[in-house]
Protein backbone atom coordinates (compact mmCIF):
# COMPACT_ATOMS: atom_id res chain seq x y z
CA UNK A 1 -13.05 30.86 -2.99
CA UNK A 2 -15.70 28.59 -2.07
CA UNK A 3 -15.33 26.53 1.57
CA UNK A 4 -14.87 23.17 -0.51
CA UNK A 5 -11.85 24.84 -2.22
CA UNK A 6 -10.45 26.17 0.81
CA UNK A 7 -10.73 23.08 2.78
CA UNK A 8 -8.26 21.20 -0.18
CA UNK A 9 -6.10 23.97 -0.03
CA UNK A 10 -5.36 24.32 3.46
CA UNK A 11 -5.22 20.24 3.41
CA UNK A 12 -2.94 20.60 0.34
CA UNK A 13 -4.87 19.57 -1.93
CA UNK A 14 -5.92 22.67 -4.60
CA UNK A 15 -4.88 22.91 -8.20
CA UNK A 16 -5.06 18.84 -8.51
CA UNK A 17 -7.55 17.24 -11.79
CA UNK A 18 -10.45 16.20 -11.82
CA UNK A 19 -9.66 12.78 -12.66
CA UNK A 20 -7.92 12.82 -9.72
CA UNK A 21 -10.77 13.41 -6.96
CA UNK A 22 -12.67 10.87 -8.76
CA UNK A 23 -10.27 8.79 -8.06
CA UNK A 24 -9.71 10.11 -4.62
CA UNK A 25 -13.62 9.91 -3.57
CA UNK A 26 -13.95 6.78 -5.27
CA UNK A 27 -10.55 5.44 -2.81
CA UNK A 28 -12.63 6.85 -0.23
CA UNK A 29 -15.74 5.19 -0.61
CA UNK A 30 -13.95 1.66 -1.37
CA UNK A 31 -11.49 1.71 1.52
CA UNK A 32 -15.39 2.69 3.49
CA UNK A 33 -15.62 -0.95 3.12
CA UNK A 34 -13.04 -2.50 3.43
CA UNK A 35 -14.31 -5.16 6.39
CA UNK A 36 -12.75 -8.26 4.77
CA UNK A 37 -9.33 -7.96 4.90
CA UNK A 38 -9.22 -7.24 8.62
CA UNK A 39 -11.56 -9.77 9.97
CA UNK A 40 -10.17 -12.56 7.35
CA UNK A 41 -8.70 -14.68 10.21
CA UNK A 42 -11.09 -14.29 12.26
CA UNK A 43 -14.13 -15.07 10.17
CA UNK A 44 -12.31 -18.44 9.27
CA UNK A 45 -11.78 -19.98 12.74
CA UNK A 46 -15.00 -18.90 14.55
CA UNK A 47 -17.42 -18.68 11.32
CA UNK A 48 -15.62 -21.82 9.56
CA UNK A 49 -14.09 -23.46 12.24
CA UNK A 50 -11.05 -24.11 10.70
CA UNK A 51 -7.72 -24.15 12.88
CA UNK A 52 -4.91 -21.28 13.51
CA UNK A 53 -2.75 -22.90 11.16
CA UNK A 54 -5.53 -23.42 7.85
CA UNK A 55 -6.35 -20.21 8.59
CA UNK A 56 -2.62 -18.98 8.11
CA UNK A 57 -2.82 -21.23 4.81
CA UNK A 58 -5.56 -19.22 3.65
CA UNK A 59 -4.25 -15.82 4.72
CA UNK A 60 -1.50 -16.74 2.55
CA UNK A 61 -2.97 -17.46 -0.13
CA UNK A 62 -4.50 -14.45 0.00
CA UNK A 63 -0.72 -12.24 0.22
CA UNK A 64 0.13 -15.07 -2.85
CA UNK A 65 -2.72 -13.50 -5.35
CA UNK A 66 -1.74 -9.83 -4.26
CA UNK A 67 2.25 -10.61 -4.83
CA UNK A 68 0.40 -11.78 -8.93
CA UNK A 69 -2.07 -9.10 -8.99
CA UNK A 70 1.31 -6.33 -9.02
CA UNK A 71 2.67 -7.05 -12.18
CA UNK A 72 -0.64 -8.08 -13.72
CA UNK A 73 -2.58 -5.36 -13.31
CA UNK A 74 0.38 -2.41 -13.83
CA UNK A 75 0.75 -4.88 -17.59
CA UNK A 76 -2.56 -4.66 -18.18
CA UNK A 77 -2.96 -0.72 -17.28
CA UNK A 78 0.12 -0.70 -19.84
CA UNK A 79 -1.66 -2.71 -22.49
CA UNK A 80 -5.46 -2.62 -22.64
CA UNK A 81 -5.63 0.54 -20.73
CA UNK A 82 -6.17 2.24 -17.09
CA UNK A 83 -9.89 2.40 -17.22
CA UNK A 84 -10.55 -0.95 -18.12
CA UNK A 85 -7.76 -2.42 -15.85
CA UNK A 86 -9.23 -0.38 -13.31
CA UNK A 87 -13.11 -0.97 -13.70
CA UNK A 88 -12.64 -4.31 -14.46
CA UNK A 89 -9.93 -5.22 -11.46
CA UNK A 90 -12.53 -3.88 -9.09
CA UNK A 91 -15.70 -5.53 -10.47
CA UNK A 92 -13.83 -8.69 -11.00
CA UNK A 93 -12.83 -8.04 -6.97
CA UNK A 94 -16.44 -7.36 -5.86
CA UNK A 95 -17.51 -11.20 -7.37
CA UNK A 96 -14.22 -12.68 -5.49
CA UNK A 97 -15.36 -11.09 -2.07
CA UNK A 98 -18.92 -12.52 -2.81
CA UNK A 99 -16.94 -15.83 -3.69
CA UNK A 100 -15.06 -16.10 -0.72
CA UNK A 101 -18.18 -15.20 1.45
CA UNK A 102 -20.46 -17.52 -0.01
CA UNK A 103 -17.90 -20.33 0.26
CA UNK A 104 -18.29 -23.01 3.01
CA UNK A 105 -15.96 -26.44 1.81
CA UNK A 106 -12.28 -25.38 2.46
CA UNK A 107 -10.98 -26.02 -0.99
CA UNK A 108 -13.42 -23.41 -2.36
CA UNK A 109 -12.73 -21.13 0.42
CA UNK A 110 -8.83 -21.70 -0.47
CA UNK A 111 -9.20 -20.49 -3.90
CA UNK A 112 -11.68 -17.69 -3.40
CA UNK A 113 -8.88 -16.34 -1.23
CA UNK A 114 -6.25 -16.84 -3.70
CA UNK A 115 -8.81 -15.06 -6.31
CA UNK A 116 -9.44 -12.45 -3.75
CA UNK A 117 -5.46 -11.16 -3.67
CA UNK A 118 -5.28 -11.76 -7.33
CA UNK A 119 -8.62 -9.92 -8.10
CA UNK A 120 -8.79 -7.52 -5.67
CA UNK A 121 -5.27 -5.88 -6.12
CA UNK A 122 -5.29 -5.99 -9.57
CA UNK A 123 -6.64 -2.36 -9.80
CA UNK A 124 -4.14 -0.58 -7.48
CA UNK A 125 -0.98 -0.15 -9.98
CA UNK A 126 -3.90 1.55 -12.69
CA UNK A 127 -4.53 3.74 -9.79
CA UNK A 128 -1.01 4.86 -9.31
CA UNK A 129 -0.12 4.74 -13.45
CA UNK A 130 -3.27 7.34 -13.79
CA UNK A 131 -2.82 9.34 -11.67
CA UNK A 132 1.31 10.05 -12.92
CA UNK A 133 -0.94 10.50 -16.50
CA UNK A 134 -3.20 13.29 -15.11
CA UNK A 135 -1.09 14.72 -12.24
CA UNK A 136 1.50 16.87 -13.20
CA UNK A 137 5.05 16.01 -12.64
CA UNK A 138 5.86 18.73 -9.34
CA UNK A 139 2.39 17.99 -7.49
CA UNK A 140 2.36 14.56 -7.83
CA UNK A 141 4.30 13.32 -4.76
CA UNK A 142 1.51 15.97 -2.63
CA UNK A 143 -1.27 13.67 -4.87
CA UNK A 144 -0.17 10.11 -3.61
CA UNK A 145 0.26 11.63 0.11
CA UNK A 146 -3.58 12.87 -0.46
CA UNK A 147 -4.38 9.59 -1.24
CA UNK A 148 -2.77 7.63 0.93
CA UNK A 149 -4.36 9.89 3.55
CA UNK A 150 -7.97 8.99 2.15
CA UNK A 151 -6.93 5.60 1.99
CA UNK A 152 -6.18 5.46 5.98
CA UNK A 153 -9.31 7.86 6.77
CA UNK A 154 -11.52 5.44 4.98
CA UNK A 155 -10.03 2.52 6.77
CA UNK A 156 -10.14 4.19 10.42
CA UNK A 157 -13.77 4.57 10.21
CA UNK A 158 -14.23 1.02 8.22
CA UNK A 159 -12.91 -0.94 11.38
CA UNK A 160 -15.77 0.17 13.84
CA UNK A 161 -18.33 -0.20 11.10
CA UNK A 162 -16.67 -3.62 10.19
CA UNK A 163 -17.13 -4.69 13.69
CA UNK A 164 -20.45 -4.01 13.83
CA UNK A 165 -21.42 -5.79 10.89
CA UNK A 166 -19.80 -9.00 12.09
CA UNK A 167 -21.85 -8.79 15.05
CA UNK A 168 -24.85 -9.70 13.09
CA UNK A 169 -23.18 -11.69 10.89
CA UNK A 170 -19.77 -12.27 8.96
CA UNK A 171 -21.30 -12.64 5.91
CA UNK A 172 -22.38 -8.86 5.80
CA UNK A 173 -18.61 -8.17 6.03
CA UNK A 174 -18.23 -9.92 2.15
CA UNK A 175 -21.23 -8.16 0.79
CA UNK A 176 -20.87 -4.39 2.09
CA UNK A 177 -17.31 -4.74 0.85
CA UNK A 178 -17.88 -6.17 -2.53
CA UNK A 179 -20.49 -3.67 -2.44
CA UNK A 180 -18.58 -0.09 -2.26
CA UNK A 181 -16.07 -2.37 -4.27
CA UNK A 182 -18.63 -2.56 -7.10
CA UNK A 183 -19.57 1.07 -6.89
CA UNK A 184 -16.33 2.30 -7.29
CA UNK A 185 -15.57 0.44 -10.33
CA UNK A 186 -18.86 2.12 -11.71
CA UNK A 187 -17.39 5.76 -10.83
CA UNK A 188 -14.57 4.58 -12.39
CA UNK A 189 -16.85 3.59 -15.49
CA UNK A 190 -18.60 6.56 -15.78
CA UNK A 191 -16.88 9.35 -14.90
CA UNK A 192 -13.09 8.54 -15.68
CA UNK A 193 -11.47 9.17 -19.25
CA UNK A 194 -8.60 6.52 -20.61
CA UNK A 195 -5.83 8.53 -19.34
CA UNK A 196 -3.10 5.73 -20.94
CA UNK A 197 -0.33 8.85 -22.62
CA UNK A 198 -0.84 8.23 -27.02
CA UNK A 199 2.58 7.07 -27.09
CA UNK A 200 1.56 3.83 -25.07
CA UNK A 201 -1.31 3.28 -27.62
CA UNK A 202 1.10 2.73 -30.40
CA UNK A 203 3.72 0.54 -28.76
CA UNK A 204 2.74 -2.96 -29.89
CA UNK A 205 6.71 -4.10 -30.89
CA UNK A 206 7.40 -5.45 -26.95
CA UNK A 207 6.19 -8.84 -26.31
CA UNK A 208 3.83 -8.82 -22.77
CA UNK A 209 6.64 -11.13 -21.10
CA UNK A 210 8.65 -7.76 -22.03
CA UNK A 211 6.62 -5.73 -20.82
CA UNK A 212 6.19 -7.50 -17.38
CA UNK A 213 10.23 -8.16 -16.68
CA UNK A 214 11.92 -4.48 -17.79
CA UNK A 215 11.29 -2.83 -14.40
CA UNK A 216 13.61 -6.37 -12.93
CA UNK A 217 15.89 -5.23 -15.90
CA UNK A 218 16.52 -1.68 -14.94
CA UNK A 219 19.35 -1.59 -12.35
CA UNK A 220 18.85 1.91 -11.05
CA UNK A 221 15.36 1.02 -10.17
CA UNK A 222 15.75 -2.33 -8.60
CA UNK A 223 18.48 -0.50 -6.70
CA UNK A 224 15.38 1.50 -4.88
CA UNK A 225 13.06 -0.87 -4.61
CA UNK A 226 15.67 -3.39 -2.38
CA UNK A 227 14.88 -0.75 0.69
CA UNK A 228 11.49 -0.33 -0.15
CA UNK A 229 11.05 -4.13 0.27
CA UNK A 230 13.00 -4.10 3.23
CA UNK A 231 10.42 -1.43 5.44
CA UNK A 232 7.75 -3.49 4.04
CA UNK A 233 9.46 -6.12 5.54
CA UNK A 234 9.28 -4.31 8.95
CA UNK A 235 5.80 -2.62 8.56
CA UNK A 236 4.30 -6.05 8.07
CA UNK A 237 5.52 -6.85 11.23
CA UNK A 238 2.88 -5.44 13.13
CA UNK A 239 0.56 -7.13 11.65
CA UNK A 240 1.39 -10.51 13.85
CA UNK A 241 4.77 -10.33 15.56
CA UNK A 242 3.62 -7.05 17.45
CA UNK A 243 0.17 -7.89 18.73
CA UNK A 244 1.86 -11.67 19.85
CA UNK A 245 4.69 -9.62 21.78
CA UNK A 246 2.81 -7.48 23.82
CA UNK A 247 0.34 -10.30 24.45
CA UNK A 248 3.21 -11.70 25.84
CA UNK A 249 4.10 -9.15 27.89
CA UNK A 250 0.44 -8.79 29.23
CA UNK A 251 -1.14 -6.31 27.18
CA UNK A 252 -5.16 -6.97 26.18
CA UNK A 253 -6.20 -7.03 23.06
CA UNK A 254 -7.73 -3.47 24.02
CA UNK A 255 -4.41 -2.05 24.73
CA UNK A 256 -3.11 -3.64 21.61
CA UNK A 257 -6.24 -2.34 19.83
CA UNK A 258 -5.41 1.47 21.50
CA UNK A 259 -1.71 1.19 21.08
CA UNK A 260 -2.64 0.58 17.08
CA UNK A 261 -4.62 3.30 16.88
CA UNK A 262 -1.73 6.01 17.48
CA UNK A 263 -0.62 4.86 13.49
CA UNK A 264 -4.17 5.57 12.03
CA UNK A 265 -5.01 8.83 14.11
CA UNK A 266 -1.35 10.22 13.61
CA UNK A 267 -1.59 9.69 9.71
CA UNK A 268 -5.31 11.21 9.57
CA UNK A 269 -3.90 14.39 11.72
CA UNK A 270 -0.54 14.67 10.27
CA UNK A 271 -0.05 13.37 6.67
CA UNK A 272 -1.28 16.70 4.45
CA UNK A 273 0.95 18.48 6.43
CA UNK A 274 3.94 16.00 5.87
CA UNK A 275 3.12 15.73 2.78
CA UNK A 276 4.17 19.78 2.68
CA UNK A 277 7.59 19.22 4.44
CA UNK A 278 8.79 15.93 2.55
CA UNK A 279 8.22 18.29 -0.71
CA UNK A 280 10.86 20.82 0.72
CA UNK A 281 13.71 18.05 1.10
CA UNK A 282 15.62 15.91 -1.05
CA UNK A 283 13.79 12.23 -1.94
CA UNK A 284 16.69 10.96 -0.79
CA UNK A 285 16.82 12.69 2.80
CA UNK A 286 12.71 12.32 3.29
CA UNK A 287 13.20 8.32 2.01
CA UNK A 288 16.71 7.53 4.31
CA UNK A 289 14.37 9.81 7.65
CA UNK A 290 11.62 6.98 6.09
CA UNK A 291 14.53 4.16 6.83
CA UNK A 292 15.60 6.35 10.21
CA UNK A 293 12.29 6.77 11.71
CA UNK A 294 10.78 3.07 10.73
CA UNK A 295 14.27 1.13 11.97
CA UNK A 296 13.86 3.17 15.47
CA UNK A 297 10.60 2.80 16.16
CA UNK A 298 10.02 -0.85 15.47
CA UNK A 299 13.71 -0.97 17.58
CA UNK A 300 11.77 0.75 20.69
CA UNK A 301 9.63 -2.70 20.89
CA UNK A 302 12.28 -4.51 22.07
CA UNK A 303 12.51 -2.56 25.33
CA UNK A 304 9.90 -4.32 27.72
CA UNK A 305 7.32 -1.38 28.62
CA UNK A 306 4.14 -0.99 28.95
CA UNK A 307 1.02 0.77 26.38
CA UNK A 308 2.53 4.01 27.20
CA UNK A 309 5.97 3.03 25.32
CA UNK A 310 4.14 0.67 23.02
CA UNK A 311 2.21 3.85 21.97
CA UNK A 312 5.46 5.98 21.55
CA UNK A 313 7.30 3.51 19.01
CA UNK A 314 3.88 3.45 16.79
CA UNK A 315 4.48 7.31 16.72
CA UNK A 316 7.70 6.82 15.85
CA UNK A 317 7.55 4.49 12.94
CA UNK A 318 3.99 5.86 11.84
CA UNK A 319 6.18 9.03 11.15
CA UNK A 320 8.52 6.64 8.67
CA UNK A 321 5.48 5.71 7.24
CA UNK A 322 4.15 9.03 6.64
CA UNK A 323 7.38 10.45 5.06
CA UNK A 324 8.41 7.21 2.75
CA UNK A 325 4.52 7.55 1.52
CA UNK A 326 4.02 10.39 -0.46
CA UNK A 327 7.77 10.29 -1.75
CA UNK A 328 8.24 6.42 -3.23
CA UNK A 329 5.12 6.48 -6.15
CA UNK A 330 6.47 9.40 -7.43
CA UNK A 331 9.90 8.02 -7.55
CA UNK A 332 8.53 5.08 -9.41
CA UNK A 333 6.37 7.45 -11.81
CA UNK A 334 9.96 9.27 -12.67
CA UNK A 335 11.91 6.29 -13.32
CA UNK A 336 9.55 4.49 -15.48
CA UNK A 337 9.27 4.97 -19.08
CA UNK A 338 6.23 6.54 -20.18
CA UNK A 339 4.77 3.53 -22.06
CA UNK A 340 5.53 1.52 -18.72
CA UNK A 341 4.26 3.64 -16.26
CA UNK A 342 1.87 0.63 -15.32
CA UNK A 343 3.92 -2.03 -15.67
CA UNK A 344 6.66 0.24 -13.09
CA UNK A 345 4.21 0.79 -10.38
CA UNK A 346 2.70 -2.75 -10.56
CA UNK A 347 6.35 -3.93 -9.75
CA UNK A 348 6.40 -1.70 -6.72
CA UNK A 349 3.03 -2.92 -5.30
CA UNK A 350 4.68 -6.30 -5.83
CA UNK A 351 7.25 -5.69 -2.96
CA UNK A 352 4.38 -4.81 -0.67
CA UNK A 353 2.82 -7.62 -2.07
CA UNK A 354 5.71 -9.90 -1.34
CA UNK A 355 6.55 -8.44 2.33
CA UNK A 356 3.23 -9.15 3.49
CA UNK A 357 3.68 -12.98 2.62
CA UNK A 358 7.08 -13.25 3.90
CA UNK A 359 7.11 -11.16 7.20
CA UNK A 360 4.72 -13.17 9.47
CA UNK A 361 6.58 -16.18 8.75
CA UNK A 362 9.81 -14.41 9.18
CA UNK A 363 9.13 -12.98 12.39
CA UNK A 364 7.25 -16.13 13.70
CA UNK A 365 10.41 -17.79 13.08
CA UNK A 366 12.61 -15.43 15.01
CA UNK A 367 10.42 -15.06 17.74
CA UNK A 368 9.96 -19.05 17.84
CA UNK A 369 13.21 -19.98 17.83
CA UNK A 370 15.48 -16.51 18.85
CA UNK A 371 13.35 -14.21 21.33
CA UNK A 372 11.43 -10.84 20.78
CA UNK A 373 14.01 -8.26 21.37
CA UNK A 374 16.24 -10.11 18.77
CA UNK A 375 13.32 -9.33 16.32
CA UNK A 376 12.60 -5.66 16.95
CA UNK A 377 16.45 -4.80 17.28
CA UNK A 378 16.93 -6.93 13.97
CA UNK A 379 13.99 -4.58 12.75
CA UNK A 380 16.17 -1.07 13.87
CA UNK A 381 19.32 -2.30 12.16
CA UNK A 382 17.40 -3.32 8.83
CA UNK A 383 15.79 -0.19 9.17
CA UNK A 384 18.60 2.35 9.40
CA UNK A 385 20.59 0.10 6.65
CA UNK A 386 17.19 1.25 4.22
CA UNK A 387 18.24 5.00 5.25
CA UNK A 388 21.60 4.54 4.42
CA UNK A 389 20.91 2.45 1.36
CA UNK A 390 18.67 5.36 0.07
CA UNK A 391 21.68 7.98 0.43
CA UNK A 392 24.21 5.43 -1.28
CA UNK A 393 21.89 4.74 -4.57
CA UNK A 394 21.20 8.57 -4.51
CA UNK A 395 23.58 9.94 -6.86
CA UNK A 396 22.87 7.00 -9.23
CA UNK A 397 19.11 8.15 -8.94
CA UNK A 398 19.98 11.44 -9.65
CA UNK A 399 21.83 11.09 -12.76
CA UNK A 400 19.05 8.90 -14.31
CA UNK A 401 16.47 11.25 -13.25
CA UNK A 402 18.78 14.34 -14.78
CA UNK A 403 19.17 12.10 -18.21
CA UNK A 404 15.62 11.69 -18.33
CA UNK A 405 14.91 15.10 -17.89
CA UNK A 406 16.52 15.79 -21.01
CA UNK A 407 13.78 13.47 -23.05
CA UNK A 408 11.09 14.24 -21.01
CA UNK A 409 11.03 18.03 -19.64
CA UNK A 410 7.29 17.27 -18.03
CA UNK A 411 9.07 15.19 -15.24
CA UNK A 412 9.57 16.50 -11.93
CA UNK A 413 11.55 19.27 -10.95
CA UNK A 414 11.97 17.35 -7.34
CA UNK A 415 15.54 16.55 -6.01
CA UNK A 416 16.66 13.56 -5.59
């Protein structure tokens, strides 16, 4: 066995396509750039001047094109195909970053954002639909862990590069991204086959309004994706109401900035080897410890301590994170019909989608007007009600799952 092979093994990653590492390398290099997203805000009020509250407007904006791009791009992975939808989404992504960057009046700036979360997202629900094409059924919740492992490696090292950059100028930030952007929607190009299933290719009866409302029809799954919304809901939470709370309580921004790092060091160290446990459990139990874990660990902000304690709840919810991860896309990838596989995951990047334009506003409103420890203990009961929500819906899950298994005996052999 060579020493690439044995590193993906012992990482948990041997016996997976090749499609799939294309994909996965191709994750890696584009989350490698990934400078705009983080440095958004602050690019518009020191580059652009522009005030806290435009800059919200435009951050939103932003969240508003991603909650479109969902169920646009998993339709169009559906209909015109994965490689297209996925080549295209990402080129079309690489001239929105260059849009937004080039930009100076605020209108323009306004919509380049909006075209940047419609644009830019529009590949990720191809990414998902291919790789439930090419992976099979048992392995695939162990290939979505491996890539949302990439997906935070490539990011951990992206924010130190990304900070250098701005130092010599924000602009750099829009160009290096839409540049590794660009490049993976060439790899994409060149090196991945249509991996759309031939039944898809012949199902021309449903109208594309169809197409884009049955995963809102099915009951079973809407019934899963209510909790999945709901940790989003939480998750997205430390993306403003966290870093404003220990501000508050006199933490720096470099605490704030060490105290975040516990999430992406813990899921660089950690995730290939949860990925190995979640696969020994029910989905059920891995997705309700997902509920457990993210409800208490968001809950342990509301106690006033210090970076130490700060550092122990990111552990703890970082470890919800890690074990709803690998489990939820292949959940989705079960439930959907095989024809819909796109239009199914593009629904379920929707909720993420829709979380991260809801939460700031929702906690900025309960810390405005309530006080923090309202919000985080708010956060703990929402989050144990997900685990317990997962358990109730199980047995419905499992019957679907055990009908479908009938039609389709490809599908996983995982428990739900």
């Amino acid at each position: 066995m060579n020493p690439i092979a044995m590193v993906l093994r012992a990482f948990g990653g041997g016996g997976l396509p090749r499609t799939y590492w294309v994909l996965w390398v191709g994750t890696f290099v584009n989350r490698l750039g990934s400078f705009v997203a983080p440095f958004l805000a602050l690019y518009l009020t020191r580059e652009r001047g522009f005030s806290v509250e435009q800059a919200g407007l435009v951050v939103s904006l932003n969240g508003a094109g991603a909650v479109l791009a969902g169920p646009l791009g998993g339709m169009l992975a559906d209909r015109v195909g994965r490689r297209l939808t996925l080549a295209g989404g990402l080129w079309l992504g690489s001239g929105a970053m260059v849009f937004i960057g080039f930009s100076e009046t605020p209108g323009r700036i306004a919509v380049a954002a909006f075209l940047l979360g419609l644009l830019g997202e529009l590949y990720r629900p191809a990414v998902s639909a291919a790789i439930a094409d090419v992976v099979p059924a048992r392995d695939r919740a162990r290939a979505y862990g491996m890539l949302y492992w990439v997906i935070n490696l490539g990011f951990a090292i992206a924010l130190p590069l990304a900070g250098l950059l701005a130092g010599m100028g924000y602009r750099l930030l829009f160009i290096a991204d839409a540049v590794t952007t660009f490049l993976y929607g060439c790899c994409v190009w060149v090196l991945v086959p249509e991996t759309r299933p031939a039944a898809a290719k012949g199902a021309v009866a449903r109208s594309t309004l169809g197409d884009l409302l049955m995963p809102f029809r099915d009951g079973v799954y809407l019934a899963f994706c209510l909790p999945i919304f709901a940790l989003a809901l939480i998750f997205f939470q430390s993306h403003m109401s966290l870093p404003v709370t220990l501000a508050a309580r006199g933490l720096t921004p470099a605490d704030y900035g060490l105290v975040m790092s516990v999430n992406g060091v813990l899921i660089v160290a950690l995730q290939p080897f949860v990925n190995r446990l979640v696969g020994r459990v029910r989905r059920s139990t891995a997705l309700a410890l997902a509920g457990l874990l993210t409800g208490v660990g968001f809950g342990l902000h509301a106690l006033p301590a210090g970076v130490p304690w700060a550092m122990l709840a990111v552990a703890v919810w970082t470890l919800g994170e890690m074990a709803q991860s690998p489990v939820a896309p292949s959940v989705v990838a079960d439930l959907a019909p095989t024809e819909l596989r796109g239009s199914y995951q593009g629904a379920y990047h929707m909720m993420w989608g829709l979380a991260s334009s809801i939460a700031p506003a929702l906690g900025g409103a309960v810390l405005g007007h309530i006080n923090a420890s309202a919000l985080w203990a708010g956060c703990c009961v929402l989050g144990l009600a997900a685990g317990a929500w997962h358990l109730a819906i199980a047995g419905a899950r499992r019957r679907r799952v055990e009908a479908l298994r009938l039609e389709r005996p490809e599908m996983s052999a995982s428990l739900d």
